[in-house]
Protein backbone atom coordinates (compact mmCIF):
# COMPACT_ATOMS: atom_id res chain seq x y z
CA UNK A 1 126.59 -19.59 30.37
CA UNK A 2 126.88 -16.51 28.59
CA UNK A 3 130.15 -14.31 28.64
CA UNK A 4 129.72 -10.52 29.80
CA UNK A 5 130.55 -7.73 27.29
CA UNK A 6 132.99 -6.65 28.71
CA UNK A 7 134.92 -10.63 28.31
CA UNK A 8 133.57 -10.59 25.02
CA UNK A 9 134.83 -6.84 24.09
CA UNK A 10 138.79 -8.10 25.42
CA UNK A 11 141.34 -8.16 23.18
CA UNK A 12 144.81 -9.50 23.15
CA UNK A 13 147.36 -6.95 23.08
CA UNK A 14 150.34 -6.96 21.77
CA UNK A 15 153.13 -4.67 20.25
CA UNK A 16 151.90 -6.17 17.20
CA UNK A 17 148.20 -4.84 16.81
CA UNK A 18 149.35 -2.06 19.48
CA UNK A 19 152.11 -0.37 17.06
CA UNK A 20 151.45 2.49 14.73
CA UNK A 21 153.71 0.52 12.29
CA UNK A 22 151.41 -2.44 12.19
CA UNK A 23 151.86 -4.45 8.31
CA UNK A 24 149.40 -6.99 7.62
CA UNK A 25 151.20 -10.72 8.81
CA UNK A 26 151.32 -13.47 5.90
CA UNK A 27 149.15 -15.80 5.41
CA UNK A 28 151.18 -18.76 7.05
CA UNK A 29 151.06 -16.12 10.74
CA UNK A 30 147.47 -15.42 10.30
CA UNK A 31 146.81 -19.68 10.20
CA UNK A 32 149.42 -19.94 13.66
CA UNK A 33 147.02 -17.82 15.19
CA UNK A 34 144.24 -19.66 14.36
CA UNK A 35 145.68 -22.99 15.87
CA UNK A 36 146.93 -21.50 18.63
CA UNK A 37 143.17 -20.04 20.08
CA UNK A 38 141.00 -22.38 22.67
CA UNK A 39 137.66 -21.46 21.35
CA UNK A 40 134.40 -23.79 21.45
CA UNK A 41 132.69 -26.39 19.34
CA UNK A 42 129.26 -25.47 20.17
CA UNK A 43 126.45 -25.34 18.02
CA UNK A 44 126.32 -21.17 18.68
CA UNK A 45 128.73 -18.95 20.21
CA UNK A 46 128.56 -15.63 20.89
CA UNK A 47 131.89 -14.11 19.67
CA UNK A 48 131.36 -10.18 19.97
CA UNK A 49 127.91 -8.51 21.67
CA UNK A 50 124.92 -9.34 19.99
CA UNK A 51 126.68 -11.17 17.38
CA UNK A 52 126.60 -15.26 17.77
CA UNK A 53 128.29 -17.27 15.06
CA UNK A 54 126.74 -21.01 14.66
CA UNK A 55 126.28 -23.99 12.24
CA UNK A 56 123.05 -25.39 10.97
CA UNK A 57 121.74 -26.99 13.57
CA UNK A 58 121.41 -23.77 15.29
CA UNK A 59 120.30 -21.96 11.96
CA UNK A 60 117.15 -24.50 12.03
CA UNK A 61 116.28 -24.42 15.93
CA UNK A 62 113.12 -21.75 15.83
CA UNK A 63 113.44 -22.67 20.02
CA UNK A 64 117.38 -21.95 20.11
CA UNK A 65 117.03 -18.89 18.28
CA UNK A 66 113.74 -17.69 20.69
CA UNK A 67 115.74 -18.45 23.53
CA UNK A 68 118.57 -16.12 22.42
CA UNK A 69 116.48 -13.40 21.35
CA UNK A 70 117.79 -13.24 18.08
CA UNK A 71 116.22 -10.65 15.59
CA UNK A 72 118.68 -11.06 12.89
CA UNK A 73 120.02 -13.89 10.71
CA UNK A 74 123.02 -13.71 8.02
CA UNK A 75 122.97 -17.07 6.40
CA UNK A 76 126.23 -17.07 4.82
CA UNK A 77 125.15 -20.34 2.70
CA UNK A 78 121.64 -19.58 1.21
CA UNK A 79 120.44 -21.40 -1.42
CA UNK A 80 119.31 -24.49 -2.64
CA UNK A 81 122.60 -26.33 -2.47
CA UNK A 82 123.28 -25.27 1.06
CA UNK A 83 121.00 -24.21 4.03
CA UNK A 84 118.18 -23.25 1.99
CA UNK A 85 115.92 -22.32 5.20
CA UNK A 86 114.96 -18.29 3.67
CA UNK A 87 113.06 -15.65 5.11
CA UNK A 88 109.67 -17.82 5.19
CA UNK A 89 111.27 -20.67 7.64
CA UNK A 90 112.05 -17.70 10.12
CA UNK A 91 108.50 -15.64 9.45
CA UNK A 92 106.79 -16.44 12.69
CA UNK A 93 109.57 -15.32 14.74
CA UNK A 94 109.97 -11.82 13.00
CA UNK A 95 113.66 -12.01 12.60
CA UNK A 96 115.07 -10.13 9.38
CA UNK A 97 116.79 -12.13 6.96
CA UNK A 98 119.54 -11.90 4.55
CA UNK A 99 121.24 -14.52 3.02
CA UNK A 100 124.63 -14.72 0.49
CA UNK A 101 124.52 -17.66 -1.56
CA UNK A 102 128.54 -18.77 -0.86
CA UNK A 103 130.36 -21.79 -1.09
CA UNK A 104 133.56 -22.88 1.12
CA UNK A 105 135.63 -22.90 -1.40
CA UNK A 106 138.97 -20.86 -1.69
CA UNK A 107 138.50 -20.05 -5.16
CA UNK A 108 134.68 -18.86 -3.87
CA UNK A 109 135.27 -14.54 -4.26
CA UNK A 110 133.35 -13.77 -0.37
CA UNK A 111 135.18 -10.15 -0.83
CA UNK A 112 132.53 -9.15 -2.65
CA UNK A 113 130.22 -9.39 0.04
CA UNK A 114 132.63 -8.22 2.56
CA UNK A 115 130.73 -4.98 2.89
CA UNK A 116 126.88 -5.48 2.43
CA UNK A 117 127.16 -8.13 5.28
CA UNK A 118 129.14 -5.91 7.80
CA UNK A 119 126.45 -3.27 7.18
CA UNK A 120 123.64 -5.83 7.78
CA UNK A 121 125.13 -6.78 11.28
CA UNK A 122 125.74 -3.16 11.89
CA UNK A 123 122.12 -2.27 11.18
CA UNK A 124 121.45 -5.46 13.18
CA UNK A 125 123.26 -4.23 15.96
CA UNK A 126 121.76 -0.53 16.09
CA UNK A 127 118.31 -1.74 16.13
CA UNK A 128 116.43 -1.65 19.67
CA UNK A 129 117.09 -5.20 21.15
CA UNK A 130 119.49 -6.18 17.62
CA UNK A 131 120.74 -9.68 18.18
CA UNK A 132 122.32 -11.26 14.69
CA UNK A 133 123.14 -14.81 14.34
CA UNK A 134 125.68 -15.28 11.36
CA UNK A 135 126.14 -19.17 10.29
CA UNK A 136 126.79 -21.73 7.26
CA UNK A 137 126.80 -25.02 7.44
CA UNK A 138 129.41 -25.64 10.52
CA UNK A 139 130.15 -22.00 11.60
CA UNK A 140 133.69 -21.93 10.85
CA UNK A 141 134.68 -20.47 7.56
CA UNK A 142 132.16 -18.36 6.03
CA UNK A 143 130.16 -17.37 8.82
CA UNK A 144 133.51 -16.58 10.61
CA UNK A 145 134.94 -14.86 7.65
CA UNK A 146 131.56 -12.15 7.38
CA UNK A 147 131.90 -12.00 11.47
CA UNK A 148 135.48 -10.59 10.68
CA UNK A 149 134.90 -8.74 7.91
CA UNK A 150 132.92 -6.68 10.27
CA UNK A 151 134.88 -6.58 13.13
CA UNK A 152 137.85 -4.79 10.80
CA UNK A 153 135.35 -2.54 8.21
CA UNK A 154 133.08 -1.06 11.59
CA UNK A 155 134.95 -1.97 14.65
CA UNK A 156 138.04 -0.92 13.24
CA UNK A 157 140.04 -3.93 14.01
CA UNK A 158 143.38 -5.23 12.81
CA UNK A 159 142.67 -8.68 11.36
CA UNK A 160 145.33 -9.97 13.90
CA UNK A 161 143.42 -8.03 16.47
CA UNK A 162 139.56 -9.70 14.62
CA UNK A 163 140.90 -13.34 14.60
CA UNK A 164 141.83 -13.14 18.10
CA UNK A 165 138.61 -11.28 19.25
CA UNK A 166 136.56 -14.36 17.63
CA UNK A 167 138.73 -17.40 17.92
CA UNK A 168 138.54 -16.56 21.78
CA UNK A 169 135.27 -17.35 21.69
CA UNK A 170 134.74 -20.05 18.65
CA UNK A 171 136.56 -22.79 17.18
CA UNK A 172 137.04 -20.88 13.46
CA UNK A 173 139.10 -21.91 10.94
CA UNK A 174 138.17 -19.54 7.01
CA UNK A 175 139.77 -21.22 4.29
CA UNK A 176 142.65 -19.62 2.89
CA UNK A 177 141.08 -18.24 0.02
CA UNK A 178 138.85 -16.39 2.63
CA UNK A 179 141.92 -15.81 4.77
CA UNK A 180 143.63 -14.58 1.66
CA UNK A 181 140.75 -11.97 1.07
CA UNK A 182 140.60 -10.93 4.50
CA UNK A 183 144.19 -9.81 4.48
CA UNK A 184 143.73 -7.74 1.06
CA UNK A 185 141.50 -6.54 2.94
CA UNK A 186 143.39 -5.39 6.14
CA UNK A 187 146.08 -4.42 3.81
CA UNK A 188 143.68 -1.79 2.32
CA UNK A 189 142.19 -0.44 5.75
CA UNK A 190 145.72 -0.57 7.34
CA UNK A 191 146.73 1.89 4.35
CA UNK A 192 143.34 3.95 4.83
CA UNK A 193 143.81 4.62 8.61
CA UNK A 194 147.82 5.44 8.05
CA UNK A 195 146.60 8.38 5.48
CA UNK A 196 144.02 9.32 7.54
CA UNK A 197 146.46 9.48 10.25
CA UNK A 198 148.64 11.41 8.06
CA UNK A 199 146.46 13.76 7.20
CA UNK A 200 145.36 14.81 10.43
CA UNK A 201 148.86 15.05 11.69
CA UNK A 202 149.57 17.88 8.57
CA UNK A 203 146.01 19.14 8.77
CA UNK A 204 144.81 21.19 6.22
């Protein structure tokens, strides 16, 4: 049974992710709040509106993906030595395609691709009827990692606030390489909205 937007739009709050002084938690606090979320083990999930993260299985059922309309898929392990299904496997279904060739590794570098995939699902997501299904191989790690990337660079999310938005939903668990780039990045967006905020405040 699907979730409403509005359940799937809740966030925690806390004087944490509430507080103008909000610092970027280490990486030991951002793993507690992983353990401590009740999300699912399904095959697909849908963790934010429109956007479902999944595993495989999901990635490979044409009749899954039908059912949930989806128009857009982020493979987050494309390529021969992962789930090499491409652009041709989905080509009667007329679903766009775009796939990063990672690995789950934490010395894998998925910063790089931090932005291109948050302004896929953002495309994704302004298209008439946008659905996007983001997976890898289980839907934990580098699905989950792109899902959050996205959540922080175009929802403007905390990563605090981005883990708990998804691990509501899913079962995630990025390794801590990921983890590790996902709080560089937060560190740099946290820094970007305080001088923004700065420079409003003085004008010009």
């Amino acid at each position: 049974m699907q979730r409403s937007s509005r359940m799937l739009r809740t966030r925690d709050s806390s004087p944490l992710t509430r507080s103008p002084a909000y610092e970027t938690p280490s990486l030991t606090d951002l793993q507690q709040l992983l353990w401590l979320r009740g999300g699912s083990d399904n095959h697909v999930d849908q963790v934010w509106p429109n956007i479902y993260v999944g595993d495989a299985w999901a990635a490979r059922s044409k009749a899954t993906l039908q059912t949930l309309k989806i128009t857009h898929i982020l493979n987050a392990a494309d390529g021969p030595y992962n789930i090499d299904t491409g652009a041709k496997y989905y080509a009667d279904l007329q679903i766009e395609y775009y796939g990063i060739e990672a690995f789950d590794d934490p010395a894998f570098d998925l910063s790089v691709f931090f932005y291109d995939a948050a302004n896929f699902i953002r495309k994704a997501l302004n298209s008439s009827g946008g659905k996007v299904f983001v997976h890898c191989a289980m839907g934990v790690s580098r699905s989950a990692t792109l899902v959050l990337a996205f959540l922080m660079i175009h929802e403007n999310m905390t990563l605090v606030d981005a883990l708990k938005t998804v691990s509501t939903h899913r079962n995630i668990c990025p390794n801590m390489g990921f983890l590790s780039q996902l709080r560089d990045l937060d560190i740099k967006l946290n820094e970007e909205r305080k001088k923004n905020k700065a420079s409003a405040t003085t004008g010009p």
